[in-house]
C-alpha atoms as a PDB file:
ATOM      1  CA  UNK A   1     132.492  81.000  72.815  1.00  0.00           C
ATOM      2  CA  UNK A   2     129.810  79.130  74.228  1.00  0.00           C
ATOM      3  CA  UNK A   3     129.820  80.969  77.229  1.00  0.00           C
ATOM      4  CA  UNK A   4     129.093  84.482  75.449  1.00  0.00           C
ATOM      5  CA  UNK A   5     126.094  82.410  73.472  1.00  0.00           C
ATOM      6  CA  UNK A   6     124.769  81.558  76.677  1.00  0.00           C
ATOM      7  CA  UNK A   7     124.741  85.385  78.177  1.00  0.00           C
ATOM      8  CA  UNK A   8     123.582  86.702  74.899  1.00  0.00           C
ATOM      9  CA  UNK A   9     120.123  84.304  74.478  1.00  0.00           C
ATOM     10  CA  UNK A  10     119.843  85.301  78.682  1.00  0.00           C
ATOM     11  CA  UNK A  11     119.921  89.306  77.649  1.00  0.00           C
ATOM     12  CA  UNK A  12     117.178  88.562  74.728  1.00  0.00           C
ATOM     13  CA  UNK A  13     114.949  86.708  76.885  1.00  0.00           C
ATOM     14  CA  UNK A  14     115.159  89.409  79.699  1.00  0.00           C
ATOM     15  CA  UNK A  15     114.708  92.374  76.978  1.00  0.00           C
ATOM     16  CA  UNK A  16     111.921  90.394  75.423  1.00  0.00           C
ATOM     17  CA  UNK A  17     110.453  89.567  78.984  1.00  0.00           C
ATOM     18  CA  UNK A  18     110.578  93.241  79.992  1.00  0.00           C
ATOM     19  CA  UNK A  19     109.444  94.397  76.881  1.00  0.00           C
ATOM     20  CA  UNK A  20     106.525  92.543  77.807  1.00  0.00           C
ATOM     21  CA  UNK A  21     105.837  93.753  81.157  1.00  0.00           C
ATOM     22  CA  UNK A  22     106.078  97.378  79.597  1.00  0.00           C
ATOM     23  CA  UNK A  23     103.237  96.651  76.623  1.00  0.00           C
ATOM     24  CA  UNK A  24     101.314  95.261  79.503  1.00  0.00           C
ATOM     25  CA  UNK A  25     101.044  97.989  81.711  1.00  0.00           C
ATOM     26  CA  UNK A  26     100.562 100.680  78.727  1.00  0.00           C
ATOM     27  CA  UNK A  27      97.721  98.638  76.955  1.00  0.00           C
ATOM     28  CA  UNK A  28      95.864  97.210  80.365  1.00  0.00           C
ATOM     29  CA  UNK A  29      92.450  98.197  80.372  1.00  0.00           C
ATOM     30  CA  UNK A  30      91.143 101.180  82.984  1.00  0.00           C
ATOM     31  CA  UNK A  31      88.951 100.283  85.624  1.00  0.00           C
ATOM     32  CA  UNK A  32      85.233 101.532  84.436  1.00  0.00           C
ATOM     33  CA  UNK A  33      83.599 102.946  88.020  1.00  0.00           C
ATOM     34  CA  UNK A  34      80.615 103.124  86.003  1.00  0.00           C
ATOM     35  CA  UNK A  35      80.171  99.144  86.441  1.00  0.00           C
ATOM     36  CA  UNK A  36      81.433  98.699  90.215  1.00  0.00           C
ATOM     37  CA  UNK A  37      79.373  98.506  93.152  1.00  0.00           C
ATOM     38  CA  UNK A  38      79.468 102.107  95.325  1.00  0.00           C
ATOM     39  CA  UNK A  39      80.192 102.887  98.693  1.00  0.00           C
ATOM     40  CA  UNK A  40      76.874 105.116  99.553  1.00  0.00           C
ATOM     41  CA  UNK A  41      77.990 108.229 101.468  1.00  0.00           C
ATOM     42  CA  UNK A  42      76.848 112.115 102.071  1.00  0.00           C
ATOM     43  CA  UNK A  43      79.660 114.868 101.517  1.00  0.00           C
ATOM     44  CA  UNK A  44      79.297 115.254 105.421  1.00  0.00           C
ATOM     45  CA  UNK A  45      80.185 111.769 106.360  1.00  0.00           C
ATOM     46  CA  UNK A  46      83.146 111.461 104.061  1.00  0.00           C
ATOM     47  CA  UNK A  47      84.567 114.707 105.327  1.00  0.00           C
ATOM     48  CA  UNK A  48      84.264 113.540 108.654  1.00  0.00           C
ATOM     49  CA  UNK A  49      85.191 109.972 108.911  1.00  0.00           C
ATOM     50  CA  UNK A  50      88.840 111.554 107.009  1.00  0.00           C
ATOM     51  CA  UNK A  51      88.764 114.328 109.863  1.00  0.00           C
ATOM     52  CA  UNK A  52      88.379 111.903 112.465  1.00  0.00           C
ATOM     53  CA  UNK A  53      91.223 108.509 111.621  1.00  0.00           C
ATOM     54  CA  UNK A  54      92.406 109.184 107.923  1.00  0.00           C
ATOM     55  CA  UNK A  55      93.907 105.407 107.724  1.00  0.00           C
ATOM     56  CA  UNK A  56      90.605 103.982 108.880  1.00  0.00           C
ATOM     57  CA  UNK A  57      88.755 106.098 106.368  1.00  0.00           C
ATOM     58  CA  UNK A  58      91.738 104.993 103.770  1.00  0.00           C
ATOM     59  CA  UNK A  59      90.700 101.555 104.441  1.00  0.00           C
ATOM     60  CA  UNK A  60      87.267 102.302 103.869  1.00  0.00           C
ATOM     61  CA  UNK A  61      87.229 104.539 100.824  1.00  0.00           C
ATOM     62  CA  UNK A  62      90.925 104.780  98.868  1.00  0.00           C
ATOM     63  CA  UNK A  63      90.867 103.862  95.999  1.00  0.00           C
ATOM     64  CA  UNK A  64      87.109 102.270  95.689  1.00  0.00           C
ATOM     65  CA  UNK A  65      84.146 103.452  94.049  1.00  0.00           C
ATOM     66  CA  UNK A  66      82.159 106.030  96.158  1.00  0.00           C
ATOM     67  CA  UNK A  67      78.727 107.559  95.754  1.00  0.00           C
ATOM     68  CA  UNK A  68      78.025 111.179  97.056  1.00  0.00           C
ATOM     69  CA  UNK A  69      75.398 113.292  97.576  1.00  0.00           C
ATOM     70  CA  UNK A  70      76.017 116.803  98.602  1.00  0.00           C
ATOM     71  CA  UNK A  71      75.669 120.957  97.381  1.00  0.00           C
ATOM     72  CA  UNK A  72      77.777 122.268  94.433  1.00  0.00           C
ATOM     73  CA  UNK A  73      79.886 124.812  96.443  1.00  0.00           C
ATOM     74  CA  UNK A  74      82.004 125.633  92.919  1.00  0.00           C
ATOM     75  CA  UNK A  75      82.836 124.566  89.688  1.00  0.00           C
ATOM     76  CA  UNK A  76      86.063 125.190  87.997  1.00  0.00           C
ATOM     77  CA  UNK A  77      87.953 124.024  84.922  1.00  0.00           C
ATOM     78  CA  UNK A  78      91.301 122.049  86.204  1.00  0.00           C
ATOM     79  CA  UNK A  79      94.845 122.357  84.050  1.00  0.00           C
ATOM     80  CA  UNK A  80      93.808 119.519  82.048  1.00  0.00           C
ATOM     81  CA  UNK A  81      90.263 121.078  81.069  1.00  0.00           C
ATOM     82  CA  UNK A  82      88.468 119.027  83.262  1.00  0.00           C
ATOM     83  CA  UNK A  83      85.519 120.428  85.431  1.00  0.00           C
ATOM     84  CA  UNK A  84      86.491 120.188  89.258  1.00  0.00           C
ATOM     85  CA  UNK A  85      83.397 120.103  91.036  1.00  0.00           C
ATOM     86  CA  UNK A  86      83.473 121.089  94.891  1.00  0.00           C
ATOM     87  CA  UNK A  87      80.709 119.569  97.422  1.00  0.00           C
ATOM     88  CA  UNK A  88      80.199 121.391 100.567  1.00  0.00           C
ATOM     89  CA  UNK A  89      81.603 119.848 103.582  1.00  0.00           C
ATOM     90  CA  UNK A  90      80.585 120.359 107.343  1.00  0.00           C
ATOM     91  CA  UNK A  91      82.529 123.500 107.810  1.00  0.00           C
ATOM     92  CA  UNK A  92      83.639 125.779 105.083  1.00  0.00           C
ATOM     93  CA  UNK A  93      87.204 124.846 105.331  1.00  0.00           C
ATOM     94  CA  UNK A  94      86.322 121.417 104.311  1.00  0.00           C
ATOM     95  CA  UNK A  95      84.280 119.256 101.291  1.00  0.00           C
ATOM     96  CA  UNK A  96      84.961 116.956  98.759  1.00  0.00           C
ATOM     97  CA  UNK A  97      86.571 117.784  95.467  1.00  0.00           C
ATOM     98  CA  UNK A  98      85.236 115.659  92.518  1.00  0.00           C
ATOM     99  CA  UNK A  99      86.641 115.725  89.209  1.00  0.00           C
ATOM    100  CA  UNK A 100      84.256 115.024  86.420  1.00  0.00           C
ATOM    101  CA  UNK A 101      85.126 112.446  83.803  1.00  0.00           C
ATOM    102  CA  UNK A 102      83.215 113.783  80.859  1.00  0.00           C
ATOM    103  CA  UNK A 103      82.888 117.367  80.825  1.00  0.00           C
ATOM    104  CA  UNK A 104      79.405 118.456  81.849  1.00  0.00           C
ATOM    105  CA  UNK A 105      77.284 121.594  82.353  1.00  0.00           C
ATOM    106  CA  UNK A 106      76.717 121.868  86.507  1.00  0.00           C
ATOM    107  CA  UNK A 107      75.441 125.023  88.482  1.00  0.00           C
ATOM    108  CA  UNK A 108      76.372 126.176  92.002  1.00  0.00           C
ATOM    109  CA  UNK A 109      73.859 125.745  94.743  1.00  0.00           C
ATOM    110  CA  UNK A 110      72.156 122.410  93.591  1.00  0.00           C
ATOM    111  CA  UNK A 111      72.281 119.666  94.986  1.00  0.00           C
ATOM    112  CA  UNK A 112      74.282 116.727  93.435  1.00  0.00           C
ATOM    113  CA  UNK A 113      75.296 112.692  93.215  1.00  0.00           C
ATOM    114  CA  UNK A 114      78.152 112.160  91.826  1.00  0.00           C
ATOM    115  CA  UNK A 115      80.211 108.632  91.403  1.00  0.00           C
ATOM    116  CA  UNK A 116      83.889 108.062  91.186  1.00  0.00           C
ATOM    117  CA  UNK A 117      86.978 106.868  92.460  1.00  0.00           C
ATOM    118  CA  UNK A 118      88.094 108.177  95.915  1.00  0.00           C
ATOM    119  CA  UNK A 119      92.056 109.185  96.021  1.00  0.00           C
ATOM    120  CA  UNK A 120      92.183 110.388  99.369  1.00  0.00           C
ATOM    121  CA  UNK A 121      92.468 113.382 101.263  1.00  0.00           C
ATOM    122  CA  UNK A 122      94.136 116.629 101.521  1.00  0.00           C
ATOM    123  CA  UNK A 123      92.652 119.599 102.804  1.00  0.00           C
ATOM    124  CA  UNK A 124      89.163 118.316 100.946  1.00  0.00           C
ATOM    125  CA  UNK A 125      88.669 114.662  99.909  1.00  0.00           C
ATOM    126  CA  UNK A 126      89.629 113.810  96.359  1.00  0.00           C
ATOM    127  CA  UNK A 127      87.294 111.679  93.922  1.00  0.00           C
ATOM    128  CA  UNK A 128      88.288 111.394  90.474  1.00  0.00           C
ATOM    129  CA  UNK A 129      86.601 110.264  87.443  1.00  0.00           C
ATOM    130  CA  UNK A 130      83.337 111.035  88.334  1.00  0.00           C
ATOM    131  CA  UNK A 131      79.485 110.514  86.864  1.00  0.00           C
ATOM    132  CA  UNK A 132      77.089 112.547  87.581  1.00  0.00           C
ATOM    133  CA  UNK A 133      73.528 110.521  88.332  1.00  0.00           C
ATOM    134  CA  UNK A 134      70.787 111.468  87.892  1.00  0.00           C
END
C-alpha cells in the first residue's frame, strides 16, 4: 500500500510541477522592442549582409532589435489584419518585409524608419513587430 502512496504523491508533484511550467510560458511577459537598444542599419545593408553569409548575418541580426531606414515599395494588409510594409532592397527581387505592430496609415514612395524584431530571411528579410519613428 505504501508503495502506491509513494507513486501517487510523485504523479501530483509532476502534474503540479508541469502545470507550472505551462502557466509560465502562457502568462510570461513579451519582449517590448520599443525599450531595447537597435541595431542601426539601411534596407540595403540588411539585404546584403543576408545575400552574402545568412548565418553570419543570423548572428548579427535574428532575433534582435533592428532599426531601418529605407523606401516604402508596398503596403498590404497580412491574414491577421496587420499592415505588411515592404522596403526596397538593392535589386527588385529583394527588400525587407516589416510587419507593423499597431496598425498605421503609410504611403508608397516615402521614405521610412521603422523598428522591430528581425526573424530572418526568406526571399526578403523578415522584421516583425515594428514602430514606425518618426
Amino acid at each position: 500500500m505504501k508503495k502506491y502512496k509513494k507513486i501517487r504523491v510523485f504523479f501530483i508533484i509532476c502534474g503540479v510541477l508541469a502545470a507550472g511550467a505551462v502557466l509560465f510560458v502562457l502568462y510570461m511577459p513579451h519582449r517590448n522592442i520599443q525599450h531595447e537598444t537597435p541595431v542601426i542599419v539601411s534596407t540595403s545593408e540588411l539585404v546584403e549582409a543576408y545575400q552574402k553569409d545568412e548565418a553570419s548575418a543570423n548572428s548579427k541580426f535574428l532575433d534582435k532589435a533592428i532599426q531601418v531606414t529605407g523606401t516604402i515599395n508596398e503596403v498590404e494588409t497580412n491574414s491577421d489584419g496587420q499592415t505588411v510594409v515592404s522596403l526596397s532592397g538593392p535589386t527588385p527581387l529583394s527588400g525587407v518585409r516589416c510587419t507593423l505592430k499597431k496598425k498605421q496609415a503609410v504611403e508608397t514612395g516615402k521614405t521610412l524608419t521603422l523598428k522591430g524584431r528581425c526573424t530572418g530571411y526568406l526571399s526578403d528579410v523578415v522584421i516583425v513587430d515594428c514602430l514606425i519613428i518618426e
